[in-house]
C-alpha atoms as a PDB file:
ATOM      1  CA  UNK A   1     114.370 128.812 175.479  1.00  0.00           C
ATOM      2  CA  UNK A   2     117.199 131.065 174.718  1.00  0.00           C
ATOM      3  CA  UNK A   3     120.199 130.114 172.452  1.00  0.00           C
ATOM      4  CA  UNK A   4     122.600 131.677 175.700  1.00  0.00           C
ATOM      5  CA  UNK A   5     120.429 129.494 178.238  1.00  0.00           C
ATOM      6  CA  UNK A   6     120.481 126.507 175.829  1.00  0.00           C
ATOM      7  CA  UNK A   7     124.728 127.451 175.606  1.00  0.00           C
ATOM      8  CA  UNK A   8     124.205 127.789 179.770  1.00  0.00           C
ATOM      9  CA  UNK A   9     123.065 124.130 180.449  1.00  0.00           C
ATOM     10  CA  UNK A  10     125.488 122.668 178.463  1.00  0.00           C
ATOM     11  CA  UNK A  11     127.863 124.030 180.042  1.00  0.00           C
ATOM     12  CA  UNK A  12     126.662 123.276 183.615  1.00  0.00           C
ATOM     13  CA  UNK A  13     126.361 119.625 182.564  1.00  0.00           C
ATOM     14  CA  UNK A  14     122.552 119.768 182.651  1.00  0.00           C
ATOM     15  CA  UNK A  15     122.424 119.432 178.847  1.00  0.00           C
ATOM     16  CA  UNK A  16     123.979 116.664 176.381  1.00  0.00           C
ATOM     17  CA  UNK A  17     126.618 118.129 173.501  1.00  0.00           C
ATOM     18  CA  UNK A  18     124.028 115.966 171.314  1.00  0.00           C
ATOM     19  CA  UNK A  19     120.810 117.726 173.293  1.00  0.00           C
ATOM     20  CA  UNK A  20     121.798 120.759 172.699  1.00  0.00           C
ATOM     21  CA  UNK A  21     122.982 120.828 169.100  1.00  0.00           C
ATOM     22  CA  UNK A  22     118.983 119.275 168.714  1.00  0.00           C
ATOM     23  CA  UNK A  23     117.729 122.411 170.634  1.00  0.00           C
ATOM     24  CA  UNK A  24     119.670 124.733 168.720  1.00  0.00           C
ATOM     25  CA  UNK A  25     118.434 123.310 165.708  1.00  0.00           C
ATOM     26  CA  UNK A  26     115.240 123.416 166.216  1.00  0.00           C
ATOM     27  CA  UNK A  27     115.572 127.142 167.297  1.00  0.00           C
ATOM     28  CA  UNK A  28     113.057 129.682 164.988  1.00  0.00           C
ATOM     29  CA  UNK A  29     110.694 126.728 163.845  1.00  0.00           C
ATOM     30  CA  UNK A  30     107.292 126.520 164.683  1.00  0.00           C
ATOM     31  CA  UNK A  31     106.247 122.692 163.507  1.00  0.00           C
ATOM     32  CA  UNK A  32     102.824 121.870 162.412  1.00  0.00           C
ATOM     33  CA  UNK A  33     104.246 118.729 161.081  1.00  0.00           C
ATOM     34  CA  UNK A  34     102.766 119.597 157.231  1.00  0.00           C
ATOM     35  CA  UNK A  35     104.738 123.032 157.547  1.00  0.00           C
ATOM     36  CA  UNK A  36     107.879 124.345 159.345  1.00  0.00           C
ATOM     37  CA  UNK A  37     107.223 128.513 160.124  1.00  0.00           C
ATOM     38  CA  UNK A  38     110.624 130.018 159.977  1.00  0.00           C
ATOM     39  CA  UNK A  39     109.868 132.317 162.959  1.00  0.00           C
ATOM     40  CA  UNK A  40     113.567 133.268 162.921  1.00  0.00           C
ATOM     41  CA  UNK A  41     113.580 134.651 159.373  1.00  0.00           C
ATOM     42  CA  UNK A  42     113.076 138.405 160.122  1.00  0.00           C
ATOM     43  CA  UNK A  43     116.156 138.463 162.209  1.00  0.00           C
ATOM     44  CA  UNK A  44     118.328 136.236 159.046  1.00  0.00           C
ATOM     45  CA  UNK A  45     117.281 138.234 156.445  1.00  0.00           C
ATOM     46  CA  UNK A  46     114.920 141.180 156.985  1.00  0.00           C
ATOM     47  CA  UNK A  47     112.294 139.277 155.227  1.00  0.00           C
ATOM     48  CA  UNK A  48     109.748 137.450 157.561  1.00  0.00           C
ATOM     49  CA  UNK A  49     108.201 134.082 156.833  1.00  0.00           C
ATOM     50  CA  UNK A  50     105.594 134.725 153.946  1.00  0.00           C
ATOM     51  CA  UNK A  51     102.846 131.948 153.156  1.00  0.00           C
ATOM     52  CA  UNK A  52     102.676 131.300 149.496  1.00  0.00           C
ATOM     53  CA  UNK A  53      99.434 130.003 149.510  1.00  0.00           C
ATOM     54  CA  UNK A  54      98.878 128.864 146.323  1.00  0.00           C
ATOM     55  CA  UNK A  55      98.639 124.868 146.266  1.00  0.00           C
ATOM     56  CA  UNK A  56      98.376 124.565 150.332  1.00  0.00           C
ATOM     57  CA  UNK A  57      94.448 124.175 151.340  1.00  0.00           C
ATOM     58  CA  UNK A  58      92.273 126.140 153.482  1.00  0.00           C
ATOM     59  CA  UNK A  59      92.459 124.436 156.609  1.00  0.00           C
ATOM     60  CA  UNK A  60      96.681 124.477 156.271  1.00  0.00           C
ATOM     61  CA  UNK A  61      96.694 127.910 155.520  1.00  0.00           C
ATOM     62  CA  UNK A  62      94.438 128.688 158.415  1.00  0.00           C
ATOM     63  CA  UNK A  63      96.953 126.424 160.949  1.00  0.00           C
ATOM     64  CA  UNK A  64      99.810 128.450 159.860  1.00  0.00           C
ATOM     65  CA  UNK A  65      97.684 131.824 160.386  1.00  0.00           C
ATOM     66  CA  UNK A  66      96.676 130.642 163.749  1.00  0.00           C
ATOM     67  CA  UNK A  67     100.294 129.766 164.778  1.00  0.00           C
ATOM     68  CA  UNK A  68     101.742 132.928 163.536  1.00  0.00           C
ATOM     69  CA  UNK A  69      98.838 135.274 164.723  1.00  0.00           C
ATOM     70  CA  UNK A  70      99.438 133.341 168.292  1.00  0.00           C
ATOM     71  CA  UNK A  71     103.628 134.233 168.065  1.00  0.00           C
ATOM     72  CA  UNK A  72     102.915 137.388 167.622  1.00  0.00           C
ATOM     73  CA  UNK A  73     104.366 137.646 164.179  1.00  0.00           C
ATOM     74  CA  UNK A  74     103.134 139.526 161.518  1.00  0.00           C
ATOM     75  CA  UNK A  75     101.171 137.920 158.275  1.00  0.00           C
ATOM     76  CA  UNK A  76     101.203 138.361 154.741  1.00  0.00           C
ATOM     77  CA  UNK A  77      99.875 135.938 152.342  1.00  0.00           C
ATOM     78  CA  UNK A  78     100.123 135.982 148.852  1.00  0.00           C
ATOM     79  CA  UNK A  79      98.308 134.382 145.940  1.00  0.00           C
ATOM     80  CA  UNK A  80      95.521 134.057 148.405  1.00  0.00           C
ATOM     81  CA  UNK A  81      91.573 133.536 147.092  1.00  0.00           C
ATOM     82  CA  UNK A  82      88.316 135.196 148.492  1.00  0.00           C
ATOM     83  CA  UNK A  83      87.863 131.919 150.223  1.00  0.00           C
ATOM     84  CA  UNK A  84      91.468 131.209 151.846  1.00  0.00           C
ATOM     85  CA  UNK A  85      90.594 135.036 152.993  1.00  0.00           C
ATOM     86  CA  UNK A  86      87.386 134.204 154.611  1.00  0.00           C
ATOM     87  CA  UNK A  87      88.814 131.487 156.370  1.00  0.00           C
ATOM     88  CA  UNK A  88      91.691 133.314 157.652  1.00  0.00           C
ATOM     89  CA  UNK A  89      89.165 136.274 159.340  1.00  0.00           C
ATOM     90  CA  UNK A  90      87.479 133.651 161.278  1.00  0.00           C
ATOM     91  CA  UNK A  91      91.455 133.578 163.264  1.00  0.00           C
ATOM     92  CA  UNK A  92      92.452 137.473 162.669  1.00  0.00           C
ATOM     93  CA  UNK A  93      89.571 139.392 162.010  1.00  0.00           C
ATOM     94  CA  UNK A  94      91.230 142.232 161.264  1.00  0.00           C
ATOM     95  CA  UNK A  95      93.354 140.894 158.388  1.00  0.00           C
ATOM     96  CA  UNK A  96      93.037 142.981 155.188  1.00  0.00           C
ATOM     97  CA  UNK A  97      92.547 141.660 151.472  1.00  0.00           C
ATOM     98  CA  UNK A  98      93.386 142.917 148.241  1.00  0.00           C
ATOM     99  CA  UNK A  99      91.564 141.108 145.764  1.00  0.00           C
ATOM    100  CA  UNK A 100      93.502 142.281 142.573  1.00  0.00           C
ATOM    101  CA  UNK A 101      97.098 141.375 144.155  1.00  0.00           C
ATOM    102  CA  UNK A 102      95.654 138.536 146.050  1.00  0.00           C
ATOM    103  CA  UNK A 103      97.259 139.270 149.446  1.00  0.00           C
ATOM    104  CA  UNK A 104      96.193 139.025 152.520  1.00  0.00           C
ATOM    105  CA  UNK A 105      97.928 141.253 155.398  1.00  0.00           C
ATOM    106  CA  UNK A 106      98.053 141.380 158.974  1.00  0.00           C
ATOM    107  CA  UNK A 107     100.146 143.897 161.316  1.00  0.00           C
ATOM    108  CA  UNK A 108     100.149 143.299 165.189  1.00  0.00           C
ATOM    109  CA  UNK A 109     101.124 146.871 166.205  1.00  0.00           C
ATOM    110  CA  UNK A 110     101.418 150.346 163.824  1.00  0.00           C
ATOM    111  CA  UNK A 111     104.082 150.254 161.478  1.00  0.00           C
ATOM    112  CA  UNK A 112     106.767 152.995 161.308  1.00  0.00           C
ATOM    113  CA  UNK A 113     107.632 153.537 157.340  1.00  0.00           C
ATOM    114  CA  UNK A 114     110.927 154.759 155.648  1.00  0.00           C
ATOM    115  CA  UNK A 115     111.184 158.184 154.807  1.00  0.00           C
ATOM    116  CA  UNK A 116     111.760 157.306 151.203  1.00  0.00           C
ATOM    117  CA  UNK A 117     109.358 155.393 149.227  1.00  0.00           C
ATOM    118  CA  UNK A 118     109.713 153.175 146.528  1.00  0.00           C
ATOM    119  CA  UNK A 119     107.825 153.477 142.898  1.00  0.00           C
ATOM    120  CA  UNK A 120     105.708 150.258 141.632  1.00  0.00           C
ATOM    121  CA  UNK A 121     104.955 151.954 137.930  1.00  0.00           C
ATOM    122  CA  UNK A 122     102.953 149.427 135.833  1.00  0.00           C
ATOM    123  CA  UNK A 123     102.790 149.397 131.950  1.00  0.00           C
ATOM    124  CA  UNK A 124      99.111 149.064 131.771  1.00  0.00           C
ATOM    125  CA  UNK A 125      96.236 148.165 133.557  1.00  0.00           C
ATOM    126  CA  UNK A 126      96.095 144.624 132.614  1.00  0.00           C
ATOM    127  CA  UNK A 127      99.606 144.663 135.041  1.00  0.00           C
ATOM    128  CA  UNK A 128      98.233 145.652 137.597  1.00  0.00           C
ATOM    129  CA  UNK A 129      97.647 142.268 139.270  1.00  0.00           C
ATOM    130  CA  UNK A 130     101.373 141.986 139.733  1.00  0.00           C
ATOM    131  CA  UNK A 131     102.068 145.641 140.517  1.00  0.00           C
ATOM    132  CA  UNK A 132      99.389 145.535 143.598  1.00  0.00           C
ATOM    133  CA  UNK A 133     101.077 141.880 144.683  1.00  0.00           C
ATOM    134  CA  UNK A 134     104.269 144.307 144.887  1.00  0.00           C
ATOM    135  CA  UNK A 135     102.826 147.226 146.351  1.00  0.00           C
ATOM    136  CA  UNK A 136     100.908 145.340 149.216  1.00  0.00           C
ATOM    137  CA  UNK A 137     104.081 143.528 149.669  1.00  0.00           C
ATOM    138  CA  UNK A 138     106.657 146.749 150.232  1.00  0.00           C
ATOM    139  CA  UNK A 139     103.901 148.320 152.128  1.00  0.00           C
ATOM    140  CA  UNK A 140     104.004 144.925 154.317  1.00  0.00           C
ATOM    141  CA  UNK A 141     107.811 145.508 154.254  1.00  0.00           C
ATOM    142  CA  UNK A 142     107.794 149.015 156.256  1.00  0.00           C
ATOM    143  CA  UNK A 143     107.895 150.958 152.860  1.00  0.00           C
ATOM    144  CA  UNK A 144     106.271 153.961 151.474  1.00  0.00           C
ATOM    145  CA  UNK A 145     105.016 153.387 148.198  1.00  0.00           C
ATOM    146  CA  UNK A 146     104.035 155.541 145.129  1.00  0.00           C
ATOM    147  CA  UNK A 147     101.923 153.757 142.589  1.00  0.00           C
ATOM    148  CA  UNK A 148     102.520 154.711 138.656  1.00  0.00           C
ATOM    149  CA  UNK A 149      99.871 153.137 136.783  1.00  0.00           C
ATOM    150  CA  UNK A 150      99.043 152.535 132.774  1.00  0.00           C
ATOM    151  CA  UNK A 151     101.944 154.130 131.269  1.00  0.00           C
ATOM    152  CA  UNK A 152     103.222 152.091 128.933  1.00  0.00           C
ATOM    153  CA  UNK A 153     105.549 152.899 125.653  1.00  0.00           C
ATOM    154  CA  UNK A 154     102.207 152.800 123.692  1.00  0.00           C
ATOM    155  CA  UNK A 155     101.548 155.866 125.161  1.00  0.00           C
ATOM    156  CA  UNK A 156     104.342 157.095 126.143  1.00  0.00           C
ATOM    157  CA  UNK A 157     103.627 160.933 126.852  1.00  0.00           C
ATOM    158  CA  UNK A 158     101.572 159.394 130.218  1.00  0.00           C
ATOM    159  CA  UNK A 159     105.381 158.195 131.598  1.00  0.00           C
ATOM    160  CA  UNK A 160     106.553 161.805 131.053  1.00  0.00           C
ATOM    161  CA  UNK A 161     103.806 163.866 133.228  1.00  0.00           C
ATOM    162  CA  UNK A 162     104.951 161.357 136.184  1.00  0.00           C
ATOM    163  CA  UNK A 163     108.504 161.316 135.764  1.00  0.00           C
ATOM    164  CA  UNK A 164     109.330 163.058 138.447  1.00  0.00           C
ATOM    165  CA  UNK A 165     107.504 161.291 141.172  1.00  0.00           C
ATOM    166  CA  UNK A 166     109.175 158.186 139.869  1.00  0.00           C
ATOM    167  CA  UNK A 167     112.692 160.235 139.882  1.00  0.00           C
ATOM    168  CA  UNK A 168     111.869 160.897 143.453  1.00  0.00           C
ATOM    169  CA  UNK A 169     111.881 156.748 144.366  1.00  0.00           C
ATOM    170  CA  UNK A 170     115.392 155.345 146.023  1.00  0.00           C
ATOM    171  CA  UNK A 171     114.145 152.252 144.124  1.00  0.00           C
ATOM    172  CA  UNK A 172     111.880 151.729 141.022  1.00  0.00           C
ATOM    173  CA  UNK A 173     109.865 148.544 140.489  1.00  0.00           C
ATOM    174  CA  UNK A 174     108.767 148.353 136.711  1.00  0.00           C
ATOM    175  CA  UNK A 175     106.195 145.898 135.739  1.00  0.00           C
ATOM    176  CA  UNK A 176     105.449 145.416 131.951  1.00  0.00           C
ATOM    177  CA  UNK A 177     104.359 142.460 129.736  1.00  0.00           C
ATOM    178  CA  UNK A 178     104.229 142.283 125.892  1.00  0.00           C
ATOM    179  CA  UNK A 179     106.809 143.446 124.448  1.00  0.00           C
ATOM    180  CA  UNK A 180     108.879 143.889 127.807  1.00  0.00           C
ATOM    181  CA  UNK A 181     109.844 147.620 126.620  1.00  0.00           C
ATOM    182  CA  UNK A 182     109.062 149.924 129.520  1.00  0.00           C
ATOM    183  CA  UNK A 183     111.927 149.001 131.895  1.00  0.00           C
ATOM    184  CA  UNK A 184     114.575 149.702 129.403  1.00  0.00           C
ATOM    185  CA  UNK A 185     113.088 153.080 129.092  1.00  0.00           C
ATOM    186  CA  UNK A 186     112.765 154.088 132.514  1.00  0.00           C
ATOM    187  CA  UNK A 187     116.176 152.855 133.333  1.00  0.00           C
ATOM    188  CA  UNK A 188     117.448 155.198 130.966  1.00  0.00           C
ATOM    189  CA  UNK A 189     115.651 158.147 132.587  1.00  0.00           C
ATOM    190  CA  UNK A 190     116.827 157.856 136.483  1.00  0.00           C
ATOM    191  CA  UNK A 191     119.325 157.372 138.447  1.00  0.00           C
ATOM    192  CA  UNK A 192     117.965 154.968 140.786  1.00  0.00           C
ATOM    193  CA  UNK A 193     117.943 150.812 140.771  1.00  0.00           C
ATOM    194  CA  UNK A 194     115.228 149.603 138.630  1.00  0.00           C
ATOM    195  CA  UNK A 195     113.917 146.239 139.306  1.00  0.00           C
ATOM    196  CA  UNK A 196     112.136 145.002 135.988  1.00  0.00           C
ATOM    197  CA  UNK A 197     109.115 142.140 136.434  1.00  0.00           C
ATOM    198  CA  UNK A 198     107.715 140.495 132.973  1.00  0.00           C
ATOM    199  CA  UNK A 199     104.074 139.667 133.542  1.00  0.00           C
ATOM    200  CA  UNK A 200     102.264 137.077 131.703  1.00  0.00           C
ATOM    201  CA  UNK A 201      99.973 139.737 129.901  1.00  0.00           C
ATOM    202  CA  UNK A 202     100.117 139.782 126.100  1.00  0.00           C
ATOM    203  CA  UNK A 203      99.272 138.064 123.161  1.00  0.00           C
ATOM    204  CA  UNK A 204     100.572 134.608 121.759  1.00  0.00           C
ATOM    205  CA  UNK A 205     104.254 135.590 120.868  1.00  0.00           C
ATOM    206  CA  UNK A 206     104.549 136.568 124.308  1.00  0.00           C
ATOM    207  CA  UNK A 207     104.801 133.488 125.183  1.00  0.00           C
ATOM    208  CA  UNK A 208     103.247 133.632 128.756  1.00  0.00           C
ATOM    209  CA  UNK A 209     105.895 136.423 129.694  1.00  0.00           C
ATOM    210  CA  UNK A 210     108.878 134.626 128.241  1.00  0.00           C
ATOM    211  CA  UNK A 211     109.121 137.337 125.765  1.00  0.00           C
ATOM    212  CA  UNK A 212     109.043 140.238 128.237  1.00  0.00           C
ATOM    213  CA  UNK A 213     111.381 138.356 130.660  1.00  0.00           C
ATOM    214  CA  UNK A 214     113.809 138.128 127.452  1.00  0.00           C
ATOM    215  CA  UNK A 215     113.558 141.530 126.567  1.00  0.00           C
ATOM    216  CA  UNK A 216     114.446 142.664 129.757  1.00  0.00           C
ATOM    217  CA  UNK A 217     117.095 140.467 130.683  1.00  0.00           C
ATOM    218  CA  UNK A 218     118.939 141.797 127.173  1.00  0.00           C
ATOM    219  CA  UNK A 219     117.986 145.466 128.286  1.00  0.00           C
ATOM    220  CA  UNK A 220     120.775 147.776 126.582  1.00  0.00           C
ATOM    221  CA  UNK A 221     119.739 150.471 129.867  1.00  0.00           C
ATOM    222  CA  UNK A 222     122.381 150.007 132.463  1.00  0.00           C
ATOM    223  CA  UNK A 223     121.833 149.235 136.553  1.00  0.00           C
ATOM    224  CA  UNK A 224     118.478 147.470 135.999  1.00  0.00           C
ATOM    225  CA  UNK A 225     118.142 143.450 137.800  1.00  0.00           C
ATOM    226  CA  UNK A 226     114.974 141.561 136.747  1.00  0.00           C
ATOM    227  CA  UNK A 227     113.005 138.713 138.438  1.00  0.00           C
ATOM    228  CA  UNK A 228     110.975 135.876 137.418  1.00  0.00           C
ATOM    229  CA  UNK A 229     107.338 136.299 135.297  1.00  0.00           C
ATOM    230  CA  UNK A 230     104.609 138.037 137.645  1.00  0.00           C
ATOM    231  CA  UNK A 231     107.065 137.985 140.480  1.00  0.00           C
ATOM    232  CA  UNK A 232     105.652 140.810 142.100  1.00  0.00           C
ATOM    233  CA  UNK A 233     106.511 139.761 145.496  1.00  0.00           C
ATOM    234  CA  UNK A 234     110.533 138.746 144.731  1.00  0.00           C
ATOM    235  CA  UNK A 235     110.862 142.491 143.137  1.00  0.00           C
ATOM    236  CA  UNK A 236     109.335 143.954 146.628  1.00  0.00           C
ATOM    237  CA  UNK A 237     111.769 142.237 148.337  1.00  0.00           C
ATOM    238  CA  UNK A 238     114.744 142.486 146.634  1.00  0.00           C
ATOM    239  CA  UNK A 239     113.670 147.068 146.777  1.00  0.00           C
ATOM    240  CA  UNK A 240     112.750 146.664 150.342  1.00  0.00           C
ATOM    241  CA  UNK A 241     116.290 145.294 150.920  1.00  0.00           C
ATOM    242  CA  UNK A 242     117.635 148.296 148.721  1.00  0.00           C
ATOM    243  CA  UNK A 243     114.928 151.119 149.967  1.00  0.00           C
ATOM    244  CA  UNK A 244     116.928 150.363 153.554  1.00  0.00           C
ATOM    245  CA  UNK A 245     120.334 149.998 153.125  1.00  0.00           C
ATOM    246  CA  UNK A 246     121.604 152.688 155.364  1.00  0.00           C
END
């Protein structure tokens, strides 16, 4: 029921002051008792409900699916296995995995992009986990996206020959572990928000990404934000937010 026919019956004296406030509450959620979808979320924020599907089994994962598929809202699922995904095709069919970002995506109708796009550029290969969890997810978000892979500071002549695709962004995601470096360097190259993500890849002084995540939080390159370790899915967020300010 409508908020303004909830509103309506109140004020006709067919609804309770108590009833109603209960209704309204309860407006946007879709209860499965074990989970609460937060159907109402697009509208809030410009970020739908998401199912984080690590630690949630199959079978949950599969109700929520089925409940969302049903509402007509659109599904992506991250941190999803090969079996999760199996499960969820036996609901949605068409549903789409990528193995290396571990998403699973599902779009009711065609999906009308931005004009601009928005640049995932990866340090090295062993990033790319993270960098495809943010690609699928911007993609999922109604953004174009340009992929810059393996070109890290080790390297650093490979950054160079793409420069100017990654120029072209309205919003740069940089994903790097080790030593954390490649953010600082891009953000002194554009003009454009960077959004840095420390990944867990490197060796024992990295410190599962602690390193990286210090480096770039004491970047000396102005305008760059960073999220947490392997958060490829906060950064496409936070530059689908920016990628559409008007």
């Amino acid at each position: 029921m409508e908020v303004v026919k909830l509103l309506e019956n109140y004020k006709e004296g067919s609804a309770s002051l108590q009833e109603t406030l209960q209704l309204l509450r309860e407006q946007g959620i879709e209860d499965l008792g074990f989970a609460k979808i937060d159907t109402d979320r697009q509208v809030r924020t410009g970020i739908p409900e998401v199912i984080y599907s690590a630690g949630k089994t199959k079978e949950q994962i599969k109700q929520i699916v089925e409940r969302m598929y049903r509402s007509g809202i659109d599904i992506l699922a991250t941190r999803a296995s090969e079996e999760v995904f199996e499960g969820v095709k036996e609901i949605v069919p068409d549903a789409r995995f990528n193995s290396l970002a571990k998403t699973i995506v599902f779009h009711h109708n065609h999906q009308e992009k931005t004009d601009g796009y928005i640049a995932i550029v990866a340090a090295g290969t062993s990033d790319m986990p993270v960098a495809e969890e943010a690609a699928e997810t911007a993609g999922f978000l109604g953004n174009n996206v340009e992929r810059v892979y393996d070109v890290g500071v080790a390297g650093i002549h490979r950054l160079f020959s793409k420069i100017e695709l990654i120029k072209g962004a309205r919003v740069i995601i940089v994903v790097a572990g080790m030593e954390g470096a490649l953010p600082s360097v891009v953000g002194g190259l554009v003009d454009k928000p960077v959004i840095a993500v420390p990944t867990s890849v490197g060796y024992g002084a990295n410190l599962g990404g602690i390193t990286a995540l210090l480096a770039m939080l004491n970047s000396c390159a102005a305008g760059i934000s960073v999220v947490n370790i392997d958060n490829g899915f906060g950064a496409a967020c936070q530059a689908s937010l920016i990628n559409k300010l008007k």
